[in-house]
N, C-alpha and C. Protein backbone atom coordinates (compact mmCIF):
# COMPACT_ATOMS: atom_id res chain seq x y z
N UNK A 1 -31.54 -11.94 -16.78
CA UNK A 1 -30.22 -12.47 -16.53
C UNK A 1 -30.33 -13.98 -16.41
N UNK A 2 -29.33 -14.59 -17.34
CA UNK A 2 -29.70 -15.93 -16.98
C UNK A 2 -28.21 -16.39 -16.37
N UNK A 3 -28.09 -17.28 -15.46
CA UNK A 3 -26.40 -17.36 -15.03
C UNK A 3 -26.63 -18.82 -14.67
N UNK A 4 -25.95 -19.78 -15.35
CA UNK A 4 -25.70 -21.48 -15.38
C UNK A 4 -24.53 -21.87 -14.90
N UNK A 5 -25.29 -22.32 -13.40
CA UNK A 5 -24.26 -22.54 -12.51
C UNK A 5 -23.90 -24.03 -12.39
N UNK A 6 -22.87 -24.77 -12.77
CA UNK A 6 -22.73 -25.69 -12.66
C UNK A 6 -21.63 -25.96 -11.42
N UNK A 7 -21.98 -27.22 -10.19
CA UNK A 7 -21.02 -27.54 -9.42
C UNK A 7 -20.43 -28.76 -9.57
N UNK A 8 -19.30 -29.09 -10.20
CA UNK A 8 -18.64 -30.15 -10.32
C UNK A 8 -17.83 -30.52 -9.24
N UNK A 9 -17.55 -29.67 -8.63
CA UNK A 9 -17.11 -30.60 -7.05
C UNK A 9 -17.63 -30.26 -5.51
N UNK A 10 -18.13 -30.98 -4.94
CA UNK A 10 -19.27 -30.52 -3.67
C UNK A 10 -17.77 -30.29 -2.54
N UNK A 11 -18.50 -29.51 -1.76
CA UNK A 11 -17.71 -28.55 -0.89
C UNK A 11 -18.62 -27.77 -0.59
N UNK A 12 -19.03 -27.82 1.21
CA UNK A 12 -19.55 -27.38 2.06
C UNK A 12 -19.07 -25.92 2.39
N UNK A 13 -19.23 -24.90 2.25
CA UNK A 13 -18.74 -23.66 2.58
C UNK A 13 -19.94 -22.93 3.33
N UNK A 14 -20.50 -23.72 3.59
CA UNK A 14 -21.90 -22.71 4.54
C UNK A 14 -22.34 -21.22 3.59
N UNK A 15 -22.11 -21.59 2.13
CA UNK A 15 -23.00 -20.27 0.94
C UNK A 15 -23.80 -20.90 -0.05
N UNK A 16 -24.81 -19.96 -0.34
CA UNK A 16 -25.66 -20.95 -0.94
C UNK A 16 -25.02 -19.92 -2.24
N UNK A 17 -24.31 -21.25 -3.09
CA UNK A 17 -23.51 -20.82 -4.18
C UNK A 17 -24.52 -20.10 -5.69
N UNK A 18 -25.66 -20.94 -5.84
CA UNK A 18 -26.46 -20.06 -6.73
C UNK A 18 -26.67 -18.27 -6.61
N UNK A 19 -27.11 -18.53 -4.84
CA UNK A 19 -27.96 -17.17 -4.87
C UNK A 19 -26.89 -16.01 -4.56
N UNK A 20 -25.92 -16.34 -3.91
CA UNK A 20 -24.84 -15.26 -4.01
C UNK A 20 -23.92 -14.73 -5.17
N UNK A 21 -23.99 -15.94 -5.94
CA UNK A 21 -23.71 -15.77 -7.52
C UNK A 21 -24.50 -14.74 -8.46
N UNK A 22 -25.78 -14.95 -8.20
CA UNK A 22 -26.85 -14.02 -8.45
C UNK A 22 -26.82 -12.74 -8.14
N UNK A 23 -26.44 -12.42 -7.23
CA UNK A 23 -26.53 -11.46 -6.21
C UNK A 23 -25.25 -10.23 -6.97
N UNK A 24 -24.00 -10.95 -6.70
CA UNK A 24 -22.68 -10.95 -7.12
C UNK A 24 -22.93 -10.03 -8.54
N UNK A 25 -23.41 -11.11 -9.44
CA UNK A 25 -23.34 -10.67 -10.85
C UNK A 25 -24.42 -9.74 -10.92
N UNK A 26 -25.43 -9.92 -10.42
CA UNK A 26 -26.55 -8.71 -10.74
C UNK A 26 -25.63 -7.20 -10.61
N UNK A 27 -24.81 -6.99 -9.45
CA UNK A 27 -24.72 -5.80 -8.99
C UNK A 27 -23.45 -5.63 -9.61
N UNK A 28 -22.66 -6.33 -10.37
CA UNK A 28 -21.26 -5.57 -11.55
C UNK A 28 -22.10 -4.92 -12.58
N UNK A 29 -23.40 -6.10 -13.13
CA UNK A 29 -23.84 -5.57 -13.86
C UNK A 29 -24.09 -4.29 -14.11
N UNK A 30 -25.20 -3.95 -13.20
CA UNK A 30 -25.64 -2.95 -12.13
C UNK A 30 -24.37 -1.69 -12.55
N UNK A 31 -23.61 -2.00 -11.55
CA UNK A 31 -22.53 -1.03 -11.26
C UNK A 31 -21.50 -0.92 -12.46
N UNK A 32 -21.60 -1.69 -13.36
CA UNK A 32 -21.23 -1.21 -14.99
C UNK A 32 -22.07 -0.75 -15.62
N UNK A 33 -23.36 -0.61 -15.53
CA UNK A 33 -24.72 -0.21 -16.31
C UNK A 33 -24.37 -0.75 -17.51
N UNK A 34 -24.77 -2.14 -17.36
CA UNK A 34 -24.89 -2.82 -18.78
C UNK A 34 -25.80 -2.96 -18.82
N UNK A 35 -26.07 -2.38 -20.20
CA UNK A 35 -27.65 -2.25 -20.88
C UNK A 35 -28.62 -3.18 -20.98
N UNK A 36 -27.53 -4.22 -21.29
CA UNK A 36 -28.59 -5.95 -21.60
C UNK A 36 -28.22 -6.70 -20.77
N UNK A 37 -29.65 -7.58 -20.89
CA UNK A 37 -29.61 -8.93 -20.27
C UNK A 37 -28.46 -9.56 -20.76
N UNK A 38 -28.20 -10.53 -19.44
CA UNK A 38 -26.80 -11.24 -19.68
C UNK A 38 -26.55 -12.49 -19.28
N UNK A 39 -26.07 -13.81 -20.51
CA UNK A 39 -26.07 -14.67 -19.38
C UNK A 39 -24.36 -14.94 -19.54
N UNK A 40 -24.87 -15.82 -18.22
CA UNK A 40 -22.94 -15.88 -17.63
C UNK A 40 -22.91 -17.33 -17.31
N UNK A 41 -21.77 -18.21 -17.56
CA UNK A 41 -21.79 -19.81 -16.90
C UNK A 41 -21.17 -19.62 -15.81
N UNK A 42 -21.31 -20.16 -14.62
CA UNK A 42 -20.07 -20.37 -13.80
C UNK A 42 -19.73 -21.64 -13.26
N UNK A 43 -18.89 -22.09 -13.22
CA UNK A 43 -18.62 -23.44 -12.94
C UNK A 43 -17.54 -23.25 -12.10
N UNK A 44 -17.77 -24.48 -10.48
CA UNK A 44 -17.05 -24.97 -9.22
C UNK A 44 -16.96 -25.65 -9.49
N UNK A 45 -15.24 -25.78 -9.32
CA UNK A 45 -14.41 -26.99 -9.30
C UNK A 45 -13.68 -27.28 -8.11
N UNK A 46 -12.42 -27.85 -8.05
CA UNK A 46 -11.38 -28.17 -6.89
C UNK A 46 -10.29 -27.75 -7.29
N UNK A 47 -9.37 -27.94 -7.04
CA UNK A 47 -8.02 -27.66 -7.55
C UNK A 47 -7.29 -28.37 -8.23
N UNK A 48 -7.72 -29.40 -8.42
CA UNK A 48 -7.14 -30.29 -9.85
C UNK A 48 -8.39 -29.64 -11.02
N UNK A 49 -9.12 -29.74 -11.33
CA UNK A 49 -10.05 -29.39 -12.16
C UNK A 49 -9.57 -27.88 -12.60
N UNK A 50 -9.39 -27.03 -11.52
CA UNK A 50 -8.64 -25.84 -12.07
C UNK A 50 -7.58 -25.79 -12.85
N UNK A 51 -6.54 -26.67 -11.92
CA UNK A 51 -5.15 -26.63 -12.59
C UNK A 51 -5.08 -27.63 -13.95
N UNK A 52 -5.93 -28.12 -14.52
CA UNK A 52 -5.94 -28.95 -15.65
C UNK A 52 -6.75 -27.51 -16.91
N UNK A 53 -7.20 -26.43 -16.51
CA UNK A 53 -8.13 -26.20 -17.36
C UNK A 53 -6.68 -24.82 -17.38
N UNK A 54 -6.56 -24.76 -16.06
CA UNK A 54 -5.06 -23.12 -16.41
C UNK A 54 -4.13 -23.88 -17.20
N UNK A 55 -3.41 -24.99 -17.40
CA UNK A 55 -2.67 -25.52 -18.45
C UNK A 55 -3.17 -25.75 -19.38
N UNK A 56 -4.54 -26.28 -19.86
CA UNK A 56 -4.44 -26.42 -21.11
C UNK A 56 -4.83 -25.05 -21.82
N UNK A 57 -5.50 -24.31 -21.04
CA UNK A 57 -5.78 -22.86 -21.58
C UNK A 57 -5.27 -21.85 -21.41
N UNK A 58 -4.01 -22.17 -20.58
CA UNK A 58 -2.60 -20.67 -20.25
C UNK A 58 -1.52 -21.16 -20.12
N UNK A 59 -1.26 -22.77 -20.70
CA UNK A 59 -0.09 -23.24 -20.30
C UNK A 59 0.53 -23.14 -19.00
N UNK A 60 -0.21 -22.42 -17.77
CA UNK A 60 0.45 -22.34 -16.78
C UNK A 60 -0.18 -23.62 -15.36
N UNK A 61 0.91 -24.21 -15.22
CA UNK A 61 0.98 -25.61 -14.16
C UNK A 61 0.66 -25.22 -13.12
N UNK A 62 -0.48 -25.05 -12.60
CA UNK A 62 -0.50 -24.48 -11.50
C UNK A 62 -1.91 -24.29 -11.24
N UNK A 63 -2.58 -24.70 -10.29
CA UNK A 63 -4.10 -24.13 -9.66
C UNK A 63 -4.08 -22.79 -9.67
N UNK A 64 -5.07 -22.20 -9.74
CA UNK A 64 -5.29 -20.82 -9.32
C UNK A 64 -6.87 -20.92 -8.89
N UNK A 65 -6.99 -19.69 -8.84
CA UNK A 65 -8.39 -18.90 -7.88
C UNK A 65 -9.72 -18.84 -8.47
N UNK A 66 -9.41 -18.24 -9.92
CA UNK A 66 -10.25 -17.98 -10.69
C UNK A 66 -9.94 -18.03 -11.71
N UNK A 67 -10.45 -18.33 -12.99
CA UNK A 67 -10.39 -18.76 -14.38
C UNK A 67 -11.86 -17.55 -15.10
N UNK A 68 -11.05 -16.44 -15.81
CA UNK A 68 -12.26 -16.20 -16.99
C UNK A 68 -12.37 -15.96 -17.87
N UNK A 69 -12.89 -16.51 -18.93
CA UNK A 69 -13.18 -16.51 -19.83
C UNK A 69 -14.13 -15.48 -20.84
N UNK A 70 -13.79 -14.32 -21.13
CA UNK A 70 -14.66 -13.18 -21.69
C UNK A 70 -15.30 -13.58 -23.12
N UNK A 71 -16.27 -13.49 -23.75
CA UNK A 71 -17.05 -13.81 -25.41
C UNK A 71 -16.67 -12.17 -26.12
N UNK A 72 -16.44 -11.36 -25.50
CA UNK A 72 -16.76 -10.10 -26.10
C UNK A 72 -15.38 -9.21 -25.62
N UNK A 73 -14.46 -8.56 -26.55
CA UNK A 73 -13.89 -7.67 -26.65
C UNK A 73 -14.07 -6.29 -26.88
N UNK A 74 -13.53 -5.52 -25.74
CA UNK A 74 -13.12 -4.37 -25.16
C UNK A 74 -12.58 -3.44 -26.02
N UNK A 75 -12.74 -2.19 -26.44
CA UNK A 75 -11.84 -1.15 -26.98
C UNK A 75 -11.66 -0.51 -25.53
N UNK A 76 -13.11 -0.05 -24.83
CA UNK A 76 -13.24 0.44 -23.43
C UNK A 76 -13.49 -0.49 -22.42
N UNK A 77 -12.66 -0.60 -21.81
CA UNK A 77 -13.43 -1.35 -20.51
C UNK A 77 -14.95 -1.23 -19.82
N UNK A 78 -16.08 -2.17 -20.14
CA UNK A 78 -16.96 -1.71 -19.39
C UNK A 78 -17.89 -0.90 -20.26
N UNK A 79 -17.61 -0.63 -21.77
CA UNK A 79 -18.34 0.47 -22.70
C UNK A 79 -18.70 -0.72 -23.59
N UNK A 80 -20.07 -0.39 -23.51
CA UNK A 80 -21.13 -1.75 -24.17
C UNK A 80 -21.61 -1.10 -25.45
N UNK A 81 -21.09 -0.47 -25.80
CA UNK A 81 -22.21 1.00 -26.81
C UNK A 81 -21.48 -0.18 -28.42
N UNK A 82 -20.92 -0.86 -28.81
CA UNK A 82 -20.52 -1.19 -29.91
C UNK A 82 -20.97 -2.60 -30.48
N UNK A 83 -20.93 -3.43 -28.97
CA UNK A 83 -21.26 -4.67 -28.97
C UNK A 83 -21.98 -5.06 -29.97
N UNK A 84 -23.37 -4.60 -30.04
CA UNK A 84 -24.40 -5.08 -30.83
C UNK A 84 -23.93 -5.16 -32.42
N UNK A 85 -23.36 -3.78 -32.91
CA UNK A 85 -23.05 -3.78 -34.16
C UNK A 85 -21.49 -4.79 -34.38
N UNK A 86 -20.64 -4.68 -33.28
CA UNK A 86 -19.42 -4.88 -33.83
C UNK A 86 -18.91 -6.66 -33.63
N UNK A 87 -19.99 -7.01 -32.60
CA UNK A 87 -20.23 -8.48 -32.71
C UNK A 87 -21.09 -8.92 -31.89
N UNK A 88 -22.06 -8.94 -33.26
CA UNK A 88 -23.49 -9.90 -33.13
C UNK A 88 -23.20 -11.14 -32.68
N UNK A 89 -22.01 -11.62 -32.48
CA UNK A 89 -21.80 -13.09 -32.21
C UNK A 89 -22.00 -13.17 -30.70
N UNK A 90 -22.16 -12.39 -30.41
CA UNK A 90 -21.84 -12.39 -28.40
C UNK A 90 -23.65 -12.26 -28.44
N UNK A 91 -24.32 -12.38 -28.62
CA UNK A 91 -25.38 -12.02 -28.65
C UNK A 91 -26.41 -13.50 -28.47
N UNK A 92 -26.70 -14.07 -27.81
CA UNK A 92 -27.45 -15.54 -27.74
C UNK A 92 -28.92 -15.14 -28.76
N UNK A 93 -28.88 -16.05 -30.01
CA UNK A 93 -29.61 -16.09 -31.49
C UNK A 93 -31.15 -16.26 -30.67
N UNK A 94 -31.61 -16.71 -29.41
CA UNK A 94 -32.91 -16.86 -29.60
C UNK A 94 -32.93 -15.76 -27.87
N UNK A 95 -32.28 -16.21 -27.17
CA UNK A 95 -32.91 -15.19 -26.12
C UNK A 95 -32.45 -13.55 -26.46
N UNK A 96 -31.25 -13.26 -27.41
CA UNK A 96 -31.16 -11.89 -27.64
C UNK A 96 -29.89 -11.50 -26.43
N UNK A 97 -29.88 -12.17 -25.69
CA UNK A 97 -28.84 -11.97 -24.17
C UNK A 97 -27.57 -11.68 -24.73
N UNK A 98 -26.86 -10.68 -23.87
CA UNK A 98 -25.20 -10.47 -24.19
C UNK A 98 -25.00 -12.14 -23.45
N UNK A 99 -24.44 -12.99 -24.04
CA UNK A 99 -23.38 -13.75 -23.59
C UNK A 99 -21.71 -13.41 -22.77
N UNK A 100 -21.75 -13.08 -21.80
CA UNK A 100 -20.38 -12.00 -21.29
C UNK A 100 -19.46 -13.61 -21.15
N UNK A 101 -19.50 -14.61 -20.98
CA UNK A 101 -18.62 -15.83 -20.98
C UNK A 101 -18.61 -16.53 -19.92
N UNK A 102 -17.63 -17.05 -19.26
CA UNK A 102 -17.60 -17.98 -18.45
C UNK A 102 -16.52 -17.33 -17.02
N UNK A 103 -17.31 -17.93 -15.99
CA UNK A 103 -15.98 -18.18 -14.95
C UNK A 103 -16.35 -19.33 -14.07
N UNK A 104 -14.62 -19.35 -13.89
CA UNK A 104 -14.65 -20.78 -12.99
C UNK A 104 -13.89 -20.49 -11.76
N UNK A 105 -14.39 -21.59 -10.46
CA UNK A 105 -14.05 -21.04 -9.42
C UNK A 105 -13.68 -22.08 -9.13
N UNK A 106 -12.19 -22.30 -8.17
CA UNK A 106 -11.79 -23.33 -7.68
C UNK A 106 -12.40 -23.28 -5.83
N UNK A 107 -13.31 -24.24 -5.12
CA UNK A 107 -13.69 -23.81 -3.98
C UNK A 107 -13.00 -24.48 -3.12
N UNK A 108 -11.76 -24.85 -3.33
CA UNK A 108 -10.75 -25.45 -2.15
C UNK A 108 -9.58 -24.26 -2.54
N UNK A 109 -9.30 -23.07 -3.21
CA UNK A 109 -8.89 -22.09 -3.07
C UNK A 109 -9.69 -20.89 -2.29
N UNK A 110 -10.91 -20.82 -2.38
CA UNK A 110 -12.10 -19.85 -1.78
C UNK A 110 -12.05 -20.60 -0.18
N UNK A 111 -11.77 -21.48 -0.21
CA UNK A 111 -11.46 -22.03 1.38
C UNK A 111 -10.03 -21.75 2.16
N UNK A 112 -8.92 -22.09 0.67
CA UNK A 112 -7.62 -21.69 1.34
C UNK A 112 -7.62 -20.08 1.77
N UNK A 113 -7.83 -18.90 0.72
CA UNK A 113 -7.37 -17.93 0.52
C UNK A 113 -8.42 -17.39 2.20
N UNK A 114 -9.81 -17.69 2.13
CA UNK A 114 -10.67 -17.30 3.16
C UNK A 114 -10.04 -17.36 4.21
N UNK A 115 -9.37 -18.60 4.73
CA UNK A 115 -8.80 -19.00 5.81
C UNK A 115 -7.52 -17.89 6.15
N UNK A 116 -6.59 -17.99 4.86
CA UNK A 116 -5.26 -17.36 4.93
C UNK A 116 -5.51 -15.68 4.54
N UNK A 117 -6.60 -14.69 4.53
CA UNK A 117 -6.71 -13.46 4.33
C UNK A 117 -7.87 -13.47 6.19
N UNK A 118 -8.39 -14.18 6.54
CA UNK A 118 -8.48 -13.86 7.62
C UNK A 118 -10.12 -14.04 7.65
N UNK A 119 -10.65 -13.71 6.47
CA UNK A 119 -12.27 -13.18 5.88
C UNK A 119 -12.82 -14.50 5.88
N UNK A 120 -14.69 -14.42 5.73
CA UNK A 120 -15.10 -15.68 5.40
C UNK A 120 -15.03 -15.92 3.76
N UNK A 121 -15.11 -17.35 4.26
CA UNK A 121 -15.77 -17.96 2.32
C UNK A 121 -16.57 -17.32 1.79
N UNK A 122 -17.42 -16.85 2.43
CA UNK A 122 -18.36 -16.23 1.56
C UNK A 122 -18.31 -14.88 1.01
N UNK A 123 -17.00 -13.86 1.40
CA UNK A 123 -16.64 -12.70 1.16
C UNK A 123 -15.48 -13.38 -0.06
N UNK A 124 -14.47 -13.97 0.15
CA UNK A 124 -13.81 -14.35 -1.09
C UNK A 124 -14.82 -14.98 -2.09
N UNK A 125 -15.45 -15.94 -2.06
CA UNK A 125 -16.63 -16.50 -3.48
C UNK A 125 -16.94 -15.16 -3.78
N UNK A 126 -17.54 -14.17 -3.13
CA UNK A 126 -18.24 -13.01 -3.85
C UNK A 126 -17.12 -12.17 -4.72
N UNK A 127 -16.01 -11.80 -3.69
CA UNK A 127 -14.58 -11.24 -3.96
C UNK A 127 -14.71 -12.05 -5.75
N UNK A 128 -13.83 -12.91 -5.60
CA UNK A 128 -14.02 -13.43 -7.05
C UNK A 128 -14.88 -13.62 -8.20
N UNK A 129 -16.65 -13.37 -7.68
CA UNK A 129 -17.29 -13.59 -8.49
C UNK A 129 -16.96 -12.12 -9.18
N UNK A 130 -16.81 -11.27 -8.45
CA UNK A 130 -16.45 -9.58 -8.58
C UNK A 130 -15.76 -9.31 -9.43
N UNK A 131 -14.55 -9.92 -9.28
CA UNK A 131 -13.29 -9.88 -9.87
C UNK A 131 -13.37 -10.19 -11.52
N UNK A 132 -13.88 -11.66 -11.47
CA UNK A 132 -13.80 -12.13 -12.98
C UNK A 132 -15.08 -11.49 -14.12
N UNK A 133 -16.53 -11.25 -12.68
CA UNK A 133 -16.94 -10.08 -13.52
C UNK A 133 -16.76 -8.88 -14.54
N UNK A 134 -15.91 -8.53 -13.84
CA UNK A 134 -14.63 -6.90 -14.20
C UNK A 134 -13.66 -7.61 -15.25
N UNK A 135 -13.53 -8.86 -15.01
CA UNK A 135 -12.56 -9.32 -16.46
C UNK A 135 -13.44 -9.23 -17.16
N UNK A 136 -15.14 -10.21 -17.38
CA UNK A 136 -16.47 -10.41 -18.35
C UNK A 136 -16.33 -9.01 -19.43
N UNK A 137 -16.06 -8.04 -18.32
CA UNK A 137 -16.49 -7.10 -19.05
C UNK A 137 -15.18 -5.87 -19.54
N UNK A 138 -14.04 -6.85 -19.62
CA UNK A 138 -13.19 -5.78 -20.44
C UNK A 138 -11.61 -5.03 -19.41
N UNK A 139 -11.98 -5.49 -18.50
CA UNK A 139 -11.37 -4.93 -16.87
C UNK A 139 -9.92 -5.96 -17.02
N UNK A 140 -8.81 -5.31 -16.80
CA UNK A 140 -7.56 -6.19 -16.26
C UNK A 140 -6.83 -5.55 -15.62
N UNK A 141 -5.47 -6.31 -14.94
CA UNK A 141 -4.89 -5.51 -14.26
C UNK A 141 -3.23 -6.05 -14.27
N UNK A 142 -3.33 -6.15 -15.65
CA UNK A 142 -1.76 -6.31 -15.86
C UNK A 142 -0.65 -5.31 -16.05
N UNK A 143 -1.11 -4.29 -15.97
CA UNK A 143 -0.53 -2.74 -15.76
C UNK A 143 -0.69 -2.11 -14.05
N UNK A 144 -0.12 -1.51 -13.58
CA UNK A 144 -0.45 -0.84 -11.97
C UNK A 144 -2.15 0.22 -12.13
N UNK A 145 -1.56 0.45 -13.35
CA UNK A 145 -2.88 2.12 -13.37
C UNK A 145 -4.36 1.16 -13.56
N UNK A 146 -4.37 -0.49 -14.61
CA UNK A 146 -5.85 -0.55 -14.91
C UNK A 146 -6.11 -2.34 -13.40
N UNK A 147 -4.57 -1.92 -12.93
CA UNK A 147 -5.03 -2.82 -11.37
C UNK A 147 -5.38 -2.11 -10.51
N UNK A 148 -5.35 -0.84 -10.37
CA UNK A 148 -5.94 0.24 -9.58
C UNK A 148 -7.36 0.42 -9.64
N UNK A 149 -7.61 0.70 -11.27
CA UNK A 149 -9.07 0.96 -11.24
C UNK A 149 -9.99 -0.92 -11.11
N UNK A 150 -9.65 -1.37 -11.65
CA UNK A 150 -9.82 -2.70 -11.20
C UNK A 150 -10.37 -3.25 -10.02
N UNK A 151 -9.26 -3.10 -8.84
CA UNK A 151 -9.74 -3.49 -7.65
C UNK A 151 -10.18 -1.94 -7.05
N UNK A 152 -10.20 -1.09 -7.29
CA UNK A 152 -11.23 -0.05 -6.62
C UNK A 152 -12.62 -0.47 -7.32
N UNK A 153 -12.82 -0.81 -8.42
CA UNK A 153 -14.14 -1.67 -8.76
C UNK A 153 -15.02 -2.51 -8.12
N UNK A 154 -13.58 -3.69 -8.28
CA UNK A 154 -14.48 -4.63 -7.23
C UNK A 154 -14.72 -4.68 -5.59
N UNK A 155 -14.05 -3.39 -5.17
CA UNK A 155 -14.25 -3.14 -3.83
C UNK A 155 -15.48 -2.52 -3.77
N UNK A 156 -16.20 -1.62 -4.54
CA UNK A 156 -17.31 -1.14 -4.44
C UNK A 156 -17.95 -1.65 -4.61
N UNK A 157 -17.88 -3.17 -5.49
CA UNK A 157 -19.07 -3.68 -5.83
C UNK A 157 -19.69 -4.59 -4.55
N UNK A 158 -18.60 -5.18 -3.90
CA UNK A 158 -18.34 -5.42 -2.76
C UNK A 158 -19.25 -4.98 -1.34
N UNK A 159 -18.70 -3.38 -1.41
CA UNK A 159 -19.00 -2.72 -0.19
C UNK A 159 -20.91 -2.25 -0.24
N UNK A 160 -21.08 -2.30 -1.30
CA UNK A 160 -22.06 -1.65 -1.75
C UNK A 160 -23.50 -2.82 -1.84
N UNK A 161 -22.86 -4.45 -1.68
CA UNK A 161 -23.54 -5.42 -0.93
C UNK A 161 -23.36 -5.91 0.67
N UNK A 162 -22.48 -4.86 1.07
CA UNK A 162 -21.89 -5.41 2.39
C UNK A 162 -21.15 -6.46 3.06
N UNK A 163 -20.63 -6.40 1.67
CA UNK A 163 -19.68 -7.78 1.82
C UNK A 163 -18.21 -7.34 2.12
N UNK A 164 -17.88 -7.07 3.41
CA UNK A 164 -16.50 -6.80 3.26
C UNK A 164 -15.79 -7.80 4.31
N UNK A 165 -14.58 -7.35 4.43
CA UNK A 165 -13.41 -8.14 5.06
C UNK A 165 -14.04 -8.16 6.94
């Protein structure tokens, strides 16, 4: 697994943002049983840095939480069985790695939302790393039925590091 964490804006949250990132993504992996190695970018920002990247890439004015970016399309959510044949492009040419894409985290939202849900920072950063994981890999929840299975996902992935509320 290779996961390239870049922090573009410093913010003290008492987590050590690499290794819980690590941690985070190992166990969607894990708990999707994806076959291959995988690398993932993630990049911390602030809330201007967010809200400049949700407009130019969703037209929508506005900060948000999490930003992700998937390389590889879904027939099944989470069903890796095609990838290889149906696009070699997701595939990194010298390490062989699924490339699953990018996420970005705004950490003056992982501070707001922590504060205003009651939980620490370090249960929302994971919360989200969770979340956009489950997008990486095909997961949405713009319907009630695939926001159901969705966040019963990332609650297990969650509970199952002991990361809860």
């Amino acid at each position: 697994m290779n996961i390239c964490l870049e922090q573009e804006y410093e913010l003290d949250l008492g987590i050590n943002y690499k290794d819980l990132a690590e941690t985070v993504i190992e166990a969607a992996l894990d708990y999707e049983e994806c076959p291959y190695e995988c690398e993932i970018n993630v990049i911390l920002t602030n809330n201007e840095g967010i809200h400049q990247i949700n407009n130019e890439c969703r037209e929508i004015d506005r900060p948000t939480d999490v930003l992700s970016f998937p390389m590889a399309e879904y027939e099944i959510p989470g069903n890796f069985e095609q990838l290889e044949e149906e696009q070699p492009e997701c595939f990194h040419p010298e390490s062989g790695e699924l490339m699953l894409g990018d996420i970005i985290i705004s950490l003056d939202k992982v501070k707001e939302q922590a504060e205003s849900y009651g939980h620490s920072a370090k249960r929302e950063y994971a919360f989200l790393l969770a979340h956009s994981m489950l997008h990486l890999m095909g997961y949405d929840h713009m319907v009630e039925a695939e926001e159901t299975v969705m966040f019963q996902k990332q609650e297990e992935i969650l509970v199952g590091l002991n990361i809860t509320r």
